[in-house]
Protein backbone atom coordinates (compact mmCIF):
# COMPACT_ATOMS: atom_id res chain seq x y z
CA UNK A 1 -13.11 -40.25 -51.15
CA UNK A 2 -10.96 -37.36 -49.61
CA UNK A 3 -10.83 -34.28 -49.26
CA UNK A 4 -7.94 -31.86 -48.35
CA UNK A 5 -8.02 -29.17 -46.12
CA UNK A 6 -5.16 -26.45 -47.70
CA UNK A 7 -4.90 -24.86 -44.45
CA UNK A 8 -4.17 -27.87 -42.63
CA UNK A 9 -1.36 -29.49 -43.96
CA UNK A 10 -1.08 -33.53 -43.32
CA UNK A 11 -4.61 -34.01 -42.00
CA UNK A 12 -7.34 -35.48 -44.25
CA UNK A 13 -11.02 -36.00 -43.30
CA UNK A 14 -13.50 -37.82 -44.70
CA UNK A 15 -16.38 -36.69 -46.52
CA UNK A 16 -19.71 -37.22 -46.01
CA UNK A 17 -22.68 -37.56 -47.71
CA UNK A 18 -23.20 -33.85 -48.10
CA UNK A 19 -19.58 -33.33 -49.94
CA UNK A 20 -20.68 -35.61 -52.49
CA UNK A 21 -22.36 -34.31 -55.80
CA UNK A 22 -25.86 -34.16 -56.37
CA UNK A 23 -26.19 -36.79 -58.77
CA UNK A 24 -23.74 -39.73 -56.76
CA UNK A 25 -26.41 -41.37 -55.33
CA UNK A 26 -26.55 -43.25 -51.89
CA UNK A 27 -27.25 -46.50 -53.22
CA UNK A 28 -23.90 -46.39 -55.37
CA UNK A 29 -21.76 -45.73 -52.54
CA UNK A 30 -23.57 -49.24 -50.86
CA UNK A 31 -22.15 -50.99 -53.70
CA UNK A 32 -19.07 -49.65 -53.50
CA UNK A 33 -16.46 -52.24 -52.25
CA UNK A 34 -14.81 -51.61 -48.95
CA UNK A 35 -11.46 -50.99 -49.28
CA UNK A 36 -9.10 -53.35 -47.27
CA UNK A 37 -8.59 -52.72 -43.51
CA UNK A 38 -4.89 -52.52 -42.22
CA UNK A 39 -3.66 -53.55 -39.10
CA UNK A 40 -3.14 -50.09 -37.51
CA UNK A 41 -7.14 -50.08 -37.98
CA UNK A 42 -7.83 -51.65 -34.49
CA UNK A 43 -5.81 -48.84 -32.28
CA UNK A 44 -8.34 -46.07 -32.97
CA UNK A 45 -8.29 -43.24 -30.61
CA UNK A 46 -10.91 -42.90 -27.91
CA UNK A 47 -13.66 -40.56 -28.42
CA UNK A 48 -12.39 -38.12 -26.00
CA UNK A 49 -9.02 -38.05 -27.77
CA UNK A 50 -10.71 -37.45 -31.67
CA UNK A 51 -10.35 -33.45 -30.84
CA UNK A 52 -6.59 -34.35 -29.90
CA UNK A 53 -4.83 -33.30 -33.25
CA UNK A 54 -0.97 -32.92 -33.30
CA UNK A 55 -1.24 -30.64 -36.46
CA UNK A 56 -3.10 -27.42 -35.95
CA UNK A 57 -6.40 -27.83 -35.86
CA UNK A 58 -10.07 -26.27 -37.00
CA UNK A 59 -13.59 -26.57 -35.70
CA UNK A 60 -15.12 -29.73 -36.15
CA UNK A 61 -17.87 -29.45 -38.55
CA UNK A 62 -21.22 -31.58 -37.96
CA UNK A 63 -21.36 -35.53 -37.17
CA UNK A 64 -22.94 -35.74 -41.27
CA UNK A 65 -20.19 -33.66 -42.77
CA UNK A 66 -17.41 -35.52 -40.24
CA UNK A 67 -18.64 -39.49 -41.92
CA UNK A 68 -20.54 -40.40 -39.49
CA UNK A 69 -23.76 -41.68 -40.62
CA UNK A 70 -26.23 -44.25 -39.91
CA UNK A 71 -24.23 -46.57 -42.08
CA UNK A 72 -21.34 -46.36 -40.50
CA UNK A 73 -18.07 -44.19 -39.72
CA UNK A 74 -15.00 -43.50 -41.76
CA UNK A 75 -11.92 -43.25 -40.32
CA UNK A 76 -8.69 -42.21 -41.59
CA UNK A 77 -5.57 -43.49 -40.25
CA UNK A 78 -1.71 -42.58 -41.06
CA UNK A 79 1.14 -45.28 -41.89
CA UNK A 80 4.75 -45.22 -41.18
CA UNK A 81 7.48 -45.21 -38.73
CA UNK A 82 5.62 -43.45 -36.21
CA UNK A 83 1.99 -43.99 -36.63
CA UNK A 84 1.51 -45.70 -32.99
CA UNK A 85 3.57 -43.48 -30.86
CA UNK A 86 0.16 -41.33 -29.90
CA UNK A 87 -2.40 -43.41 -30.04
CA UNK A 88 -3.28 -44.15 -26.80
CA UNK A 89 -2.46 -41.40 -25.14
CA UNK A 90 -4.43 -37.35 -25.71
CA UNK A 91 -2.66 -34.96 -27.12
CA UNK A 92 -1.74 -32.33 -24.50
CA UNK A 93 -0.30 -29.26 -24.76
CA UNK A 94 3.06 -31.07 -23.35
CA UNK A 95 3.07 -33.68 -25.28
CA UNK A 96 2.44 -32.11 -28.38
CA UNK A 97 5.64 -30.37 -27.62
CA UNK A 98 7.18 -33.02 -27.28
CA UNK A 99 6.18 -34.99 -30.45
CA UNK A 100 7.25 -31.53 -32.41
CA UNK A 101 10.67 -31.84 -31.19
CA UNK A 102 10.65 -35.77 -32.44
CA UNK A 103 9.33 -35.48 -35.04
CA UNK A 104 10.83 -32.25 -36.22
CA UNK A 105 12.18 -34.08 -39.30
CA UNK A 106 9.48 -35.72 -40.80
CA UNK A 107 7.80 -32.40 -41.10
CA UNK A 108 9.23 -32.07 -44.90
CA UNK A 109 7.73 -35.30 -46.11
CA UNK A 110 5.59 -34.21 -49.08
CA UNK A 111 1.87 -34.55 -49.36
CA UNK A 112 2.14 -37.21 -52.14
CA UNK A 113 3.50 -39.56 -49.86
CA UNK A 114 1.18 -38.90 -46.98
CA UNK A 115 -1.67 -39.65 -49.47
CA UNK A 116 -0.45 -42.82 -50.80
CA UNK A 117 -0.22 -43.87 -47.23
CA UNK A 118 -4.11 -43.45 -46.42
CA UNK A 119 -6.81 -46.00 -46.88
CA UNK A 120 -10.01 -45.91 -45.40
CA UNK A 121 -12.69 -48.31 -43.67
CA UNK A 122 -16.17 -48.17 -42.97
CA UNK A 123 -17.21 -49.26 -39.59
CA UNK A 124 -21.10 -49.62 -37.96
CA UNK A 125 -21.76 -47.10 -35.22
CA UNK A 126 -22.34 -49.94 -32.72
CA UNK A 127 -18.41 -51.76 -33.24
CA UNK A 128 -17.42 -48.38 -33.49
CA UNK A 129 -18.46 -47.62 -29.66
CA UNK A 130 -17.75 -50.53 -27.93
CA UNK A 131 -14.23 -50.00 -29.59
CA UNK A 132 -14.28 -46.48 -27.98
CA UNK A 133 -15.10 -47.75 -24.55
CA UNK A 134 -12.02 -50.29 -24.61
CA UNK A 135 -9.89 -47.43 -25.65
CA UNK A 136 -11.40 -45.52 -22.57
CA UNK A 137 -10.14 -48.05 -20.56
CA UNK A 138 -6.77 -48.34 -22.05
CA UNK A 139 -6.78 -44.76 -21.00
CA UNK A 140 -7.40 -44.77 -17.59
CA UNK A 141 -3.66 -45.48 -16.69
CA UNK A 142 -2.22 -42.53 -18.23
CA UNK A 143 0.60 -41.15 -16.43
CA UNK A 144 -0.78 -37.18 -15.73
CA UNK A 145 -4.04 -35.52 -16.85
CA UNK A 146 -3.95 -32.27 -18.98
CA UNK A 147 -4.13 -29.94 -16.14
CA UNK A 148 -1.00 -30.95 -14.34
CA UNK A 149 0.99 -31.27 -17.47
CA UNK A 150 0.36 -27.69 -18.18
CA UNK A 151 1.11 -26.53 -15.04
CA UNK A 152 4.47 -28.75 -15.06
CA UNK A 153 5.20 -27.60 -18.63
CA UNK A 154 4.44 -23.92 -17.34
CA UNK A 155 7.15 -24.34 -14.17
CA UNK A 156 9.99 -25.71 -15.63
CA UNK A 157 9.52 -22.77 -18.67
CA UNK A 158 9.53 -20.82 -15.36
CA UNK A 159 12.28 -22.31 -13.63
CA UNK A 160 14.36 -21.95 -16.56
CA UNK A 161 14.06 -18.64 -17.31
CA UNK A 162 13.99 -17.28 -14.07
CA UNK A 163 15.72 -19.38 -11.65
CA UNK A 164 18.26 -16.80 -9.90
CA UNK A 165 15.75 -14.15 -10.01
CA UNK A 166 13.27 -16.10 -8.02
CA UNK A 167 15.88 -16.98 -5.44
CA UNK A 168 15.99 -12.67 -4.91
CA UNK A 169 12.04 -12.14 -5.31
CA UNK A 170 10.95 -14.23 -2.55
CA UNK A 171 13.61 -13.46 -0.06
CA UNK A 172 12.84 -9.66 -0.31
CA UNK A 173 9.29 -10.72 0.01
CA UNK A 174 9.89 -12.92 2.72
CA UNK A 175 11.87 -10.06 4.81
CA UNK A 176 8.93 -7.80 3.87
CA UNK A 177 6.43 -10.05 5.37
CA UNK A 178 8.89 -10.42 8.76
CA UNK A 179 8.89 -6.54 8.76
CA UNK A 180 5.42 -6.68 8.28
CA UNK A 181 4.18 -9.11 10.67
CA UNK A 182 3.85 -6.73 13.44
CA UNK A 183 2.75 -3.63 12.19
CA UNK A 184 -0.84 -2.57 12.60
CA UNK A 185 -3.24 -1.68 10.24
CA UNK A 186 -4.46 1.23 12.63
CA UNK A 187 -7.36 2.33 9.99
CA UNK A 188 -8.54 -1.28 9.55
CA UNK A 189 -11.78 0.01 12.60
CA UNK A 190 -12.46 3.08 10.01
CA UNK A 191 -13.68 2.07 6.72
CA UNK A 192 -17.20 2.46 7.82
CA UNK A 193 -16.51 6.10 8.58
CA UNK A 194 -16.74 8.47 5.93
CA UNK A 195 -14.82 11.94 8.57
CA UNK A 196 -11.56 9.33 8.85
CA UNK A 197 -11.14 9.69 4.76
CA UNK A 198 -9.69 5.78 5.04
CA UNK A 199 -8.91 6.63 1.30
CA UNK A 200 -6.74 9.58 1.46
CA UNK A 201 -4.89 9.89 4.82
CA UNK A 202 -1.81 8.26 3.48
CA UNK A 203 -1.82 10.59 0.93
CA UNK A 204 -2.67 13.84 2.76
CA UNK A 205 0.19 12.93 5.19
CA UNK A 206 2.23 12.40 2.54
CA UNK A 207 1.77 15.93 1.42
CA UNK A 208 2.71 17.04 4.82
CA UNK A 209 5.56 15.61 5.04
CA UNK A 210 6.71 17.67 1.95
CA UNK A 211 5.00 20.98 2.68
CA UNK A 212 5.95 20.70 6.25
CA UNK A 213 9.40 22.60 5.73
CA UNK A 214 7.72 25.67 4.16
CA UNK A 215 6.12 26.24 7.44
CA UNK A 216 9.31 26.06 9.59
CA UNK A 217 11.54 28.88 10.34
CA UNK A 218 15.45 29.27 11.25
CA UNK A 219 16.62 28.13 14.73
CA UNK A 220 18.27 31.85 15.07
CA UNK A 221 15.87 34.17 13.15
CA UNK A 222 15.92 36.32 16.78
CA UNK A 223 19.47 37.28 15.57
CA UNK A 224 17.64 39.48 13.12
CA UNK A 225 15.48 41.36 16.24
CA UNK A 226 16.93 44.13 17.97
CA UNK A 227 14.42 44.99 20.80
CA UNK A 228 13.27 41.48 21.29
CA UNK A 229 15.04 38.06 22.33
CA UNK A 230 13.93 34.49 22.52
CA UNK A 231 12.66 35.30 26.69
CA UNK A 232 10.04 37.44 25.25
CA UNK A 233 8.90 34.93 23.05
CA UNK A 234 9.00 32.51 25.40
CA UNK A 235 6.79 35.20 28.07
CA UNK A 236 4.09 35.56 25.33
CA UNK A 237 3.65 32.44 24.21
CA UNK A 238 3.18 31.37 28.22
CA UNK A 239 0.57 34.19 28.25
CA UNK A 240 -0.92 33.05 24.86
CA UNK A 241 -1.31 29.20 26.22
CA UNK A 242 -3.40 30.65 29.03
CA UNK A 243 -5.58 32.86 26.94
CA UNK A 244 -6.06 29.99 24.52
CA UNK A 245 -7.15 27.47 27.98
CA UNK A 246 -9.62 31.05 29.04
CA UNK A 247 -11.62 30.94 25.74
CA UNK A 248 -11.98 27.07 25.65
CA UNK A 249 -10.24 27.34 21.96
CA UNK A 250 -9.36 24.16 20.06
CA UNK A 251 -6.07 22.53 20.35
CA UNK A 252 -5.54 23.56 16.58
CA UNK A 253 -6.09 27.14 16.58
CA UNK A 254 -3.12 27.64 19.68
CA UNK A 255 -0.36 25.86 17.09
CA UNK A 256 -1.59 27.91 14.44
CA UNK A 257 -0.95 30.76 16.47
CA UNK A 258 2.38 29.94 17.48
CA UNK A 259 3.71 29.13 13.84
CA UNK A 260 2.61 32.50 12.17
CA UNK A 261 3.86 34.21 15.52
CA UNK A 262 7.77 32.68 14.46
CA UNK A 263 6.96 32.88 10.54
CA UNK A 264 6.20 36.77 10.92
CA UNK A 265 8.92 37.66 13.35
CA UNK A 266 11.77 36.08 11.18
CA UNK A 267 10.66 38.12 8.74
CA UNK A 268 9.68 41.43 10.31
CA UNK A 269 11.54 43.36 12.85
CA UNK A 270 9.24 44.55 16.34
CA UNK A 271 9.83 46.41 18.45
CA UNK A 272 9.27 45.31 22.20
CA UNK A 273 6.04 46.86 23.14
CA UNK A 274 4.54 45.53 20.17
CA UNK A 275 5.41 42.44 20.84
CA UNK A 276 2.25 41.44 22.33
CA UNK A 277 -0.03 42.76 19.76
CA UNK A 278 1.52 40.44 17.52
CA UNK A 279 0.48 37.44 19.41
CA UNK A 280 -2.96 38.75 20.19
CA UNK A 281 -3.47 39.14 16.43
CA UNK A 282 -1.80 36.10 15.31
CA UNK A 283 -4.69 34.35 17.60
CA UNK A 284 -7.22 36.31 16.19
CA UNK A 285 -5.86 34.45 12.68
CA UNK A 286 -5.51 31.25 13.62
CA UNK A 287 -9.10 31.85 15.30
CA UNK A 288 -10.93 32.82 11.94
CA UNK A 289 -8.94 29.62 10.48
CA UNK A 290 -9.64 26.62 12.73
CA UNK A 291 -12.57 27.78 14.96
CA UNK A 292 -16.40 27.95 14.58
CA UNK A 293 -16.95 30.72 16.72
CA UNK A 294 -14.56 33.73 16.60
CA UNK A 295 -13.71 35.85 19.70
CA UNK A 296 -14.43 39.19 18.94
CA UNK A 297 -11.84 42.12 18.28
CA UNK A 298 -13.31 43.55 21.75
CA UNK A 299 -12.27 40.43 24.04
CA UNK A 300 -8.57 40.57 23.01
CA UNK A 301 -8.51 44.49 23.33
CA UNK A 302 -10.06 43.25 26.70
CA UNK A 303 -7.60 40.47 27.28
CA UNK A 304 -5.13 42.25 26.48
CA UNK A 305 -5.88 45.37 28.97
CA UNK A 306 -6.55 47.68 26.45
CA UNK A 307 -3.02 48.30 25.36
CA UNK A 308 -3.98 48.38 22.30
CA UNK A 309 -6.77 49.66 20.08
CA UNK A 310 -9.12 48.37 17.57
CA UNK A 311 -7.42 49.90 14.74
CA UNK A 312 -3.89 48.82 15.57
CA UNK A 313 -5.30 45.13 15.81
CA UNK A 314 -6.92 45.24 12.36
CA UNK A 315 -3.71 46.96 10.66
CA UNK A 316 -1.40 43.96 12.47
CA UNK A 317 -3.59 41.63 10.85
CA UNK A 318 -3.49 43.10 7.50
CA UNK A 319 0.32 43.14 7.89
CA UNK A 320 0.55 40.10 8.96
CA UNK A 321 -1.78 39.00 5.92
CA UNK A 322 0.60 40.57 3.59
CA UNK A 323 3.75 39.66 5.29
CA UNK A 324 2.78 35.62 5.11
CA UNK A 325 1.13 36.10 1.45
CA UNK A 326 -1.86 34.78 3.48
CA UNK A 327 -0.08 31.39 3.56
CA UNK A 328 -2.51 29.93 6.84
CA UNK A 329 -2.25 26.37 5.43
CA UNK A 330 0.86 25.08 7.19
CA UNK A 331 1.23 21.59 8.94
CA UNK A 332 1.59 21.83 12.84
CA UNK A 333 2.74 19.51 14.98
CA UNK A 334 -0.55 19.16 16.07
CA UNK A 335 -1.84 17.22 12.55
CA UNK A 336 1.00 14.80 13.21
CA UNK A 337 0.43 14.50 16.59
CA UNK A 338 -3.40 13.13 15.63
CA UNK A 339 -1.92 10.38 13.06
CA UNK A 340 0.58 9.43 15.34
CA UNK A 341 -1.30 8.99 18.91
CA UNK A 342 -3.39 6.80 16.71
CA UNK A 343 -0.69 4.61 15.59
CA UNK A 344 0.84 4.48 18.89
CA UNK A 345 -2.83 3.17 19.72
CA UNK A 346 -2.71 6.06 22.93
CA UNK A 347 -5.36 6.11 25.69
CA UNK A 348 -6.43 9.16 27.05
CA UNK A 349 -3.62 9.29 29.52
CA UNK A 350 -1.28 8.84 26.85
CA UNK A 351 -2.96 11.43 24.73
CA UNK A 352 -3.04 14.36 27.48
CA UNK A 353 0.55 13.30 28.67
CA UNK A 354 1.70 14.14 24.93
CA UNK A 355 0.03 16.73 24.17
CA UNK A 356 1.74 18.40 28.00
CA UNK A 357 5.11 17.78 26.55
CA UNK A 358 4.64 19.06 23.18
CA UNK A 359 3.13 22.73 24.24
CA UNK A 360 6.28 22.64 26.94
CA UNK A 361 8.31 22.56 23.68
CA UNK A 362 6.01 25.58 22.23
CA UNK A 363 7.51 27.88 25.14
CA UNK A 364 11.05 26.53 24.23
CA UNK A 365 12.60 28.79 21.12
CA UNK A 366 15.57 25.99 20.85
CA UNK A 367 13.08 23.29 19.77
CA UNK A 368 12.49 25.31 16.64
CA UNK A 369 15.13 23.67 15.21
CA UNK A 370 13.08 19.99 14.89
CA UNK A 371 10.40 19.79 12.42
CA UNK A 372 6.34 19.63 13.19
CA UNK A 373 6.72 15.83 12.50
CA UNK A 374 9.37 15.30 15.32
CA UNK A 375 8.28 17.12 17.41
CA UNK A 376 4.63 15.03 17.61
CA UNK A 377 6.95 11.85 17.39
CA UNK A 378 9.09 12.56 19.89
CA UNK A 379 6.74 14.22 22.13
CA UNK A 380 4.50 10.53 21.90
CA UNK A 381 7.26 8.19 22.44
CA UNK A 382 8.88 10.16 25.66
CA UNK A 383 5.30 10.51 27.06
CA UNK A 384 5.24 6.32 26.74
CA UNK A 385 8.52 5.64 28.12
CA UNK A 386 7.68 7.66 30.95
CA UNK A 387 4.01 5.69 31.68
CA UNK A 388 5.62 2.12 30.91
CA UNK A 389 9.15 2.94 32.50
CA UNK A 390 11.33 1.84 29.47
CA UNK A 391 11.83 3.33 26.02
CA UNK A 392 9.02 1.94 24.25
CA UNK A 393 8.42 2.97 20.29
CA UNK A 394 6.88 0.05 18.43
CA UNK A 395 7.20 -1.21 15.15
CA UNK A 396 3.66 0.55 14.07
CA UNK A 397 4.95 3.46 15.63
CA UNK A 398 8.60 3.58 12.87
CA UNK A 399 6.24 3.01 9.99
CA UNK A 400 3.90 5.55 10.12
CA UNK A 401 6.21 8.34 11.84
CA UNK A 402 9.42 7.31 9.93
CA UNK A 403 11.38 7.59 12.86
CA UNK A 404 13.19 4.65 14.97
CA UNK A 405 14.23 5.66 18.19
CA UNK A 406 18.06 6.70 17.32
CA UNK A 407 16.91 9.58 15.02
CA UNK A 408 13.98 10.56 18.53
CA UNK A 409 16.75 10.37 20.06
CA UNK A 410 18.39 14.14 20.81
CA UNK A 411 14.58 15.89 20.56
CA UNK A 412 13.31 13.57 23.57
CA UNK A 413 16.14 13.75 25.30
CA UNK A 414 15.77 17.77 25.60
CA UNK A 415 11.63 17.16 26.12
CA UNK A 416 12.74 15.10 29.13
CA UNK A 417 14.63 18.17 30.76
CA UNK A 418 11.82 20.31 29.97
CA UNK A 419 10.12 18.01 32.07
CA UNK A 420 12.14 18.49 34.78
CA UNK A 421 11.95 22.18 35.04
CA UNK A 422 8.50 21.90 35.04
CA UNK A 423 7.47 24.00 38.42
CA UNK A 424 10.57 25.44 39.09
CA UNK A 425 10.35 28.82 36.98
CA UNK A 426 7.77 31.95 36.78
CA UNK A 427 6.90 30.44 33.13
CA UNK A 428 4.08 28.07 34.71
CA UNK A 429 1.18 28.55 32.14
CA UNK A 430 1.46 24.90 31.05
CA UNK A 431 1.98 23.24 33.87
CA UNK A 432 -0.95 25.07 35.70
CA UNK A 433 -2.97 24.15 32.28
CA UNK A 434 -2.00 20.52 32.72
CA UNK A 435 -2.61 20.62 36.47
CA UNK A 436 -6.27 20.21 36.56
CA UNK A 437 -8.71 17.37 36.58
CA UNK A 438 -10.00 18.60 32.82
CA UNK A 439 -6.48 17.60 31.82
CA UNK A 440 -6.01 14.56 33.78
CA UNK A 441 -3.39 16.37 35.88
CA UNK A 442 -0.80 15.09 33.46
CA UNK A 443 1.48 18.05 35.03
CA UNK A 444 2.07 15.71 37.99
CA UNK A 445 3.77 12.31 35.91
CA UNK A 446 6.86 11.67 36.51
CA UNK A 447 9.65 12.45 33.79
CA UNK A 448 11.27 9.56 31.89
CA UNK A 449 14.70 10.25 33.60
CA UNK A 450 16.40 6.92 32.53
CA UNK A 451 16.05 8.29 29.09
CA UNK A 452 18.94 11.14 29.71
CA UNK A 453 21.10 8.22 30.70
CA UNK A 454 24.99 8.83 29.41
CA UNK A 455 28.30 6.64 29.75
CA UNK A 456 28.52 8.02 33.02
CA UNK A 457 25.37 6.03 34.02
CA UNK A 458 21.79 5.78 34.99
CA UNK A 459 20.89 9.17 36.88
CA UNK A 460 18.07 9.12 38.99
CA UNK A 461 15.07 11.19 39.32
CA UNK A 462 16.35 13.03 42.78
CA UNK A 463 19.85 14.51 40.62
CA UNK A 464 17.83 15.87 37.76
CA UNK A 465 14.99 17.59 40.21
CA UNK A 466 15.67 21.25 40.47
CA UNK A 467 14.56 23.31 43.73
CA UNK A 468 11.46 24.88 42.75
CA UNK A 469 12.12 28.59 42.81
């Protein structure tokens, strides 16, 4: 008998014993004749192959409820035109594809004549698996296994659908990879380290990069001052850099300083003798900011030679509060200058020649006109062309400053002639700074001259030295 599976059309399987009523005995179906066996009885499928169902298929029930029984096994096999296309060969997700597409037409045949076209056979479980192993072996010449027919079935779908795209894809990802292939992963030493927040930095210098323009002021805000030009400021910020090197303060707390020094006088007018109780108070700020231990209101009343009293330093620093809207969180160029030097992967040389350079461009009020992140960039890659002798600015170096050497360009070009007047004017509080052993007496390199090269030619180191005065 058959049975008919409504939600699988064109497949039949055979009943077993447990299909059949209660009162069809066993011993009836024994005397039942065997129905006559058809040639396309001898090309069964192998038994890895009797999951490999064109149609859609379900889950296989039990080996009882299947036909197989100790009697034998009933098989079911299909007539007509087609009925040995598949049989040696498993049905794959390929080639089921490609048996659909064949056999696209003969999808409308009604079920009447699909079940006029079955017969079945009963076979003993013994014939039945020395049958399977000869199929087994028919099998073993099969041109691909599953695997790489999906995977060839899944490129050309690929190839087809995207075949100029992929052309696009992997040369930008190709040219990203040659851009790549020499930049440094300069955190790669700190995951370990929980202070170098391995997590976050990109993303906190990121922020600086946008906030970093709220903490600038004009290049001409001393157009505004009437008793006070950009020589004073210069005077008191010398002064300041020396009182900063006296206390042993950090290198944080003396750019501080120097930023909310500019940010207050472009925005309030002072008069001359109260110039320096400005920058006496805007220490004492950036003091309570960035440093563990303050210096008290007495040592800069001290410092200062008592020009001023206690009083007039607390009511600066309220207006100065008031006139910022307590805004202390600015980048300096000294933040950038940490990320940076460690890009540029700087030795200590390196690192003290820098930092000389930058606080040269603290005294200078035209260098107000380049941004903290500039500054630190162009401060790093003149301090290495003058140690190696050539302009040096690696690819590390453009990726995590965003700045090649054309847009350094102008900004280390002026650093470099602030070099050069190093010595020869009465402003010497850096220089003297940078003239000791504690600083590696990085007052005494030699400028990178062969960077202020023109059209006119390379000028030497003897034409740009001035007489010292």
């Amino acid at each position: 008998m058959d049975k008919y599976d409504e939600n699988s059309q064109n497949i039949l399987t055979s009943l077993g014993f447990r299909d059949f009523p209660n009162e069809v005995s066993t011993a009836k179906l024994a005397q039942e004749p065997l129905l006559p066996v058809p040639p396309a009885a001898n090309n069964r499928r192998a038994l890895r192959d009797i999951r490999n169902l064109v149609a859609d298929r379900r889950p296989w029930p039990s080996a009882t409820a299947a036909g197989i029984t100790k009697r034998g096994v009933e098989q079911t096999i299909k007539h007509g035109a087609n009925s040995h296309a598949h049989t040696g060969r498993p049905i794959t997700r390929g080639f089921a594809a490609t048996l659909k597409l064949q056999n696209s037409g003969n999808d409308r045949r009604s079920h009447q004549n699909s079940m006029d076209a079955l017969s079945f056979i009963a076979i003993d479980v013994d014939d039945y698996k020395s049958m399977a192993n000869e199929e087994i072996k028919d099998h073993s010449n099969l041109p691909l296994p599953m695997v790489e027919e999906i995977e060839q079935v899944m490129q050309c779908d690929d190839d087809d659908d995207d075949d100029n795209d992929d052309g696009d894809v992997c040369e930008v990802e190709f040219n990203k990879e040659v851009e790549m292939e020499d930049i440094i992963d300069i955190d790669s030493s700190d995951h370990n380290n929980p202070l170098a927040l391995v997590d976050y930095v990109e993303d906190i210098y990121t922020f600086y990069r946008k906030t970093e323009e709220s903490g600038c002021v004009s290049p001409d805000y001393m157009t505004n001052q009437s008793d006070i030009n950009e020589k004073m400021r210069a005077i008191l910020i010398d002064w300041l850099i020396e009182v900063h090197y006296k206390f042993e303060l950090m290198d944080e707390t003396l750019f501080l300083t120097v930023n909310i020094i500019d940010r207050f006088l472009a925005q309030q007018t002072v008069i001359r003798k109260r110039l320096q109780l400005v920058g006496v108070t805007a220490m004492l700020l950036a003091c309570k900011y960035e440093e563990v231990s303050v210096p008290v209101v007495d040592d800069l009343i001290l410092i200062s030679d008592r020009a001023y009293t206690r009083k007039e330093i607390l009511d600066m620093e309220n207006l100065i509060l008031n006139t910022l809207q307590f805004k202390m969180s600015v980048p300096t160029p000294y933040v950038f200058m940490r990320r940076f030097l460690k890009a540029a992967d700087s030795d200590k040389k390196l690192e003290l020649l820098s930092f000389f350079v930058i606080e040269l461009c603290l005294v200078e009020y035209s260098m107000l006109k380049f941004k903290p992140s500039m500054l630190a960039a162009a401060a790093i890659y003149t301090a290495q062309s003058a140690l190696t002798g050539i302009n040096y600015w690696t690819k590390t170096s453009v990726s995590h400053t965003c700045y090649t050497e054309e847009h350094l360009t102008e900004c280390a070009r002026m650093m470099v002639e602030l070099h050069l007047k190093v010595g020869t004017g009465k402003l010497t509080g850096v220089q003297r700074k940078y003239n000791t052993s504690r600083f590696g007496f990085a007052a005494k390199s030699d400028p990178a001259v062969f960077m202020l090269d023109n059209v006119g030619g390379r000028r030497t180191l003897e034409q740009h030295k001035l007489p010292a005065v």
